[in-house]
N, C-alpha and C. Protein backbone atom coordinates (compact mmCIF):
# COMPACT_ATOMS: atom_id res chain seq x y z
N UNK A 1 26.90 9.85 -0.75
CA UNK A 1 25.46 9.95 -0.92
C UNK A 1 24.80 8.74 -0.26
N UNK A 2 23.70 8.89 0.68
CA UNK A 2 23.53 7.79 1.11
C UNK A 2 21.41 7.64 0.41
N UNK A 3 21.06 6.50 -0.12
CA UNK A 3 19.75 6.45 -0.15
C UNK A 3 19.09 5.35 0.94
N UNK A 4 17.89 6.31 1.17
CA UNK A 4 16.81 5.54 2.45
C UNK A 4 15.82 5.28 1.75
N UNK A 5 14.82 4.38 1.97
CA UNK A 5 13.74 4.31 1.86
C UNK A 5 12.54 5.29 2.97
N UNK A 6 11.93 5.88 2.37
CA UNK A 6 10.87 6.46 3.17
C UNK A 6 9.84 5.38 3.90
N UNK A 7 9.28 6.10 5.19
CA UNK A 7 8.67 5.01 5.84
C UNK A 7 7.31 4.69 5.02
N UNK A 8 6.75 5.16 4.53
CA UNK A 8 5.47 5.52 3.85
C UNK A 8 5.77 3.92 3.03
N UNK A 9 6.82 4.09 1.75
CA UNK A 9 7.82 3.02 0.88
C UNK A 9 7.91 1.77 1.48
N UNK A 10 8.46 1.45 3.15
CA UNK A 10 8.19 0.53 4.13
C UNK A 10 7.04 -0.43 4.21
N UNK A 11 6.26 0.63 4.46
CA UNK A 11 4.78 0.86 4.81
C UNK A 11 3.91 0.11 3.66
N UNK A 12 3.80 0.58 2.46
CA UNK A 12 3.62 0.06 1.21
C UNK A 12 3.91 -1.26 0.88
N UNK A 13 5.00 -1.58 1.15
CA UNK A 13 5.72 -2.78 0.47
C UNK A 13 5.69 -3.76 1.36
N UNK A 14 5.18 -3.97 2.70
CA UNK A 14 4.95 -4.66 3.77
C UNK A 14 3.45 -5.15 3.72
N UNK A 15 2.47 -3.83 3.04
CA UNK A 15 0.88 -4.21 2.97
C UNK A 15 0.89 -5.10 2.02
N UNK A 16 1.15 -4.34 0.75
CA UNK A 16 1.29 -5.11 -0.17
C UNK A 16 1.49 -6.84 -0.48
N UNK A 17 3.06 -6.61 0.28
CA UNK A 17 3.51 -8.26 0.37
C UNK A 17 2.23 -8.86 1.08
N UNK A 18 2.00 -8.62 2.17
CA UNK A 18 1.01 -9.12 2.86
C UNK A 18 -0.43 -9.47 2.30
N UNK A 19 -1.10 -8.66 1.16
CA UNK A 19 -1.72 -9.10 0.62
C UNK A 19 -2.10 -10.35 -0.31
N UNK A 20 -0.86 -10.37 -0.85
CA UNK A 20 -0.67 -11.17 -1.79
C UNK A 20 -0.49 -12.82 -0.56
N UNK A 21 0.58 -12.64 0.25
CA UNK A 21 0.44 -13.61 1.24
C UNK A 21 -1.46 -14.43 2.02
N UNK A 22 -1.67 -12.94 2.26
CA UNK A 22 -3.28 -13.72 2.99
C UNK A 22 -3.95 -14.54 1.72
N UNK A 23 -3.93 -13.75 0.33
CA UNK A 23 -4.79 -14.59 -0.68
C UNK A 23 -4.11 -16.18 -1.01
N UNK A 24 -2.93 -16.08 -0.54
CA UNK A 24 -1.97 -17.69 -0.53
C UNK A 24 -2.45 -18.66 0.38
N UNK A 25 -2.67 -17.97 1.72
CA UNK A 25 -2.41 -18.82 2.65
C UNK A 25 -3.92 -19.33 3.11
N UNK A 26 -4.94 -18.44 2.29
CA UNK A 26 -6.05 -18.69 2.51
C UNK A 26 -6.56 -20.02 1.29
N UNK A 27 -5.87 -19.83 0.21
CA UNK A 27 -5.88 -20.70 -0.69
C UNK A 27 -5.95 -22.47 -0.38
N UNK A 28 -4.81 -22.10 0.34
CA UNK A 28 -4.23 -23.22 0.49
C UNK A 28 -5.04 -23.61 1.69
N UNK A 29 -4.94 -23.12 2.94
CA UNK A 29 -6.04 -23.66 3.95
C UNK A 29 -7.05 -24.15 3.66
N UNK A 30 -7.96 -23.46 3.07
CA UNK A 30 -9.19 -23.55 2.20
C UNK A 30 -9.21 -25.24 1.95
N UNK A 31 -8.30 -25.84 1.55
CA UNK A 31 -8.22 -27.06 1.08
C UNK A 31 -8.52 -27.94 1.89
N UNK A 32 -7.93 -27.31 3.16
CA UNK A 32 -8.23 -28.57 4.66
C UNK A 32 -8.93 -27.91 5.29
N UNK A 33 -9.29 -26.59 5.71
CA UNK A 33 -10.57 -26.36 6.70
C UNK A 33 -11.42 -25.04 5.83
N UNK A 34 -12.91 -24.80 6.64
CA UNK A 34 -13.51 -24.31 5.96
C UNK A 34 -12.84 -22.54 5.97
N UNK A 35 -13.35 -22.04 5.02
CA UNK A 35 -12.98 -21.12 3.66
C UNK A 35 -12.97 -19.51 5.26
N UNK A 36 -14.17 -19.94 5.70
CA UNK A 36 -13.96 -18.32 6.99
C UNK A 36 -12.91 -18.72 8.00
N UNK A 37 -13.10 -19.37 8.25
CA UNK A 37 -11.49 -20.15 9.24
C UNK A 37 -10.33 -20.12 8.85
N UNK A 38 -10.44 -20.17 7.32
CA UNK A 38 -8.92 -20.19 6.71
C UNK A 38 -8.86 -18.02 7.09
N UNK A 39 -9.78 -17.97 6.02
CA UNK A 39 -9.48 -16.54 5.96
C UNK A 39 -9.11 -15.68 7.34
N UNK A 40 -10.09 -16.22 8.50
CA UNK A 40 -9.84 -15.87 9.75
C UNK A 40 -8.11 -15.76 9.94
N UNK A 41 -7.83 -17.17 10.15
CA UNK A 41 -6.32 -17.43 10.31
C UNK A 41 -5.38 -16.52 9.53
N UNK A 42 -5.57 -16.46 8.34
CA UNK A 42 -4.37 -16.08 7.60
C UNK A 42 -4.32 -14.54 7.71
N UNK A 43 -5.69 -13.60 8.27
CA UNK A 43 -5.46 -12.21 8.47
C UNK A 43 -4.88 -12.22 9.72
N UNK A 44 -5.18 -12.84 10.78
CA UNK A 44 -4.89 -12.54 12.03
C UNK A 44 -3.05 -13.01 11.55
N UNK A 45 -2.56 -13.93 11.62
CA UNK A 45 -1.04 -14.35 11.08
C UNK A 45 -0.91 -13.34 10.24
N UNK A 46 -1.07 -12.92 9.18
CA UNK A 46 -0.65 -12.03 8.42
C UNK A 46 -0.35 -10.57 9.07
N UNK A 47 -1.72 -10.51 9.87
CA UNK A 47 -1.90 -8.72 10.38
C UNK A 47 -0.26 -8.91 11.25
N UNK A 48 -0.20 -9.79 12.05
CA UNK A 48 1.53 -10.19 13.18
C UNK A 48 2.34 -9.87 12.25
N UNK A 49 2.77 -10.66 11.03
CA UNK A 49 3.75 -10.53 10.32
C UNK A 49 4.06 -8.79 9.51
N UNK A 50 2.59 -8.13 9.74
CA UNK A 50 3.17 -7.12 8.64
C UNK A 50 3.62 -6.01 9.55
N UNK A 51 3.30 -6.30 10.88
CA UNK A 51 4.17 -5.26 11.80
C UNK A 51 5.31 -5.40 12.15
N UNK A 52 5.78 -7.19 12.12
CA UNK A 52 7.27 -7.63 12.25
C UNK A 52 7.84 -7.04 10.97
N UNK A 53 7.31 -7.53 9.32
CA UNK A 53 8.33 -7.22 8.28
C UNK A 53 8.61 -5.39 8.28
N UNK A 54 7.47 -4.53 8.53
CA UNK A 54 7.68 -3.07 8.84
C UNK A 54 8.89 -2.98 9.69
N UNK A 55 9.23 -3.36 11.03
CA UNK A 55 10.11 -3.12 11.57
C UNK A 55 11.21 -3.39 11.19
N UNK A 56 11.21 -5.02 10.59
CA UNK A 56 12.45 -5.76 10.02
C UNK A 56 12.79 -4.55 9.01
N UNK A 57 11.89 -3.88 8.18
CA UNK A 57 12.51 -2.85 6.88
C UNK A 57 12.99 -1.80 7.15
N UNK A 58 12.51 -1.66 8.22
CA UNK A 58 13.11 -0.11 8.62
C UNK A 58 14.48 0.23 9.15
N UNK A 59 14.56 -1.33 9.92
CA UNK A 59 15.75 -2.05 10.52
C UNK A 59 17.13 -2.23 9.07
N UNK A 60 16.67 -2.72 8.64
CA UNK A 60 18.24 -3.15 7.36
C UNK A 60 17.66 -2.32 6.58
N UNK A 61 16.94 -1.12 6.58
CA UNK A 61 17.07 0.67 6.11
C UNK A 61 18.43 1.14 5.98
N UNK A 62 19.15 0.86 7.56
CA UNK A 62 20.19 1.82 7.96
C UNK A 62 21.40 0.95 7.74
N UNK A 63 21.21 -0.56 7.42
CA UNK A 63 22.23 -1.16 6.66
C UNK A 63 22.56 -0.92 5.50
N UNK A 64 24.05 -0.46 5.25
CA UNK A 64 24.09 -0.36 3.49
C UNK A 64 24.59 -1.44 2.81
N UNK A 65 25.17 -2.58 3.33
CA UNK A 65 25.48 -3.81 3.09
C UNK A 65 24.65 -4.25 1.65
N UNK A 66 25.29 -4.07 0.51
CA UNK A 66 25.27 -4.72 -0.83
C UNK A 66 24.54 -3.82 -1.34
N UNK A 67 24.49 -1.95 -1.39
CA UNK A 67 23.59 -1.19 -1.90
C UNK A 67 24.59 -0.28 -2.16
N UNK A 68 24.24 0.28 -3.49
CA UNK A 68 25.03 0.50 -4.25
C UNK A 68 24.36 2.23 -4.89
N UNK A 69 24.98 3.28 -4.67
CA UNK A 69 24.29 4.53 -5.21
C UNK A 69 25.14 4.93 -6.28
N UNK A 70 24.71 4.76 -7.96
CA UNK A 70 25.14 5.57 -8.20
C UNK A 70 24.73 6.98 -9.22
């Protein structure tokens, strides 16, 4: 039996993370430059990263390395 994640599942869990990331990284910028600059930065970096981690998931999808069905 093998289980996949659906891309949709991918998809989800990549926005998601990413959300939670921009409200971090804007946090923290915020501290040293002003508050639209931070926010600027951390969507544009974020928007890069959530098309890399999508691929990265879809990628060790088809790895079964330490996944376990039972």
């Amino acid at each position: 039996m093998r289980v996949n994640e659906s891309r949709k599942r991918s998809l989800l869990k990549a926005i998601s993370f990413r959300i939670v990331e921009i409200a971090v990284d804007t946090l923290i910028l915020s501290c040293f430059i002003e508050v639209f600059i931070a926010a600027g930065l951390s969507i544009a970096l974020e928007g890069i990263c959530l098309i890399l981690h999508y691929i990265f998931e879809r990628i060790f999808n088809r790895i079964n390395y330490g996944r376990e069905v039972k």
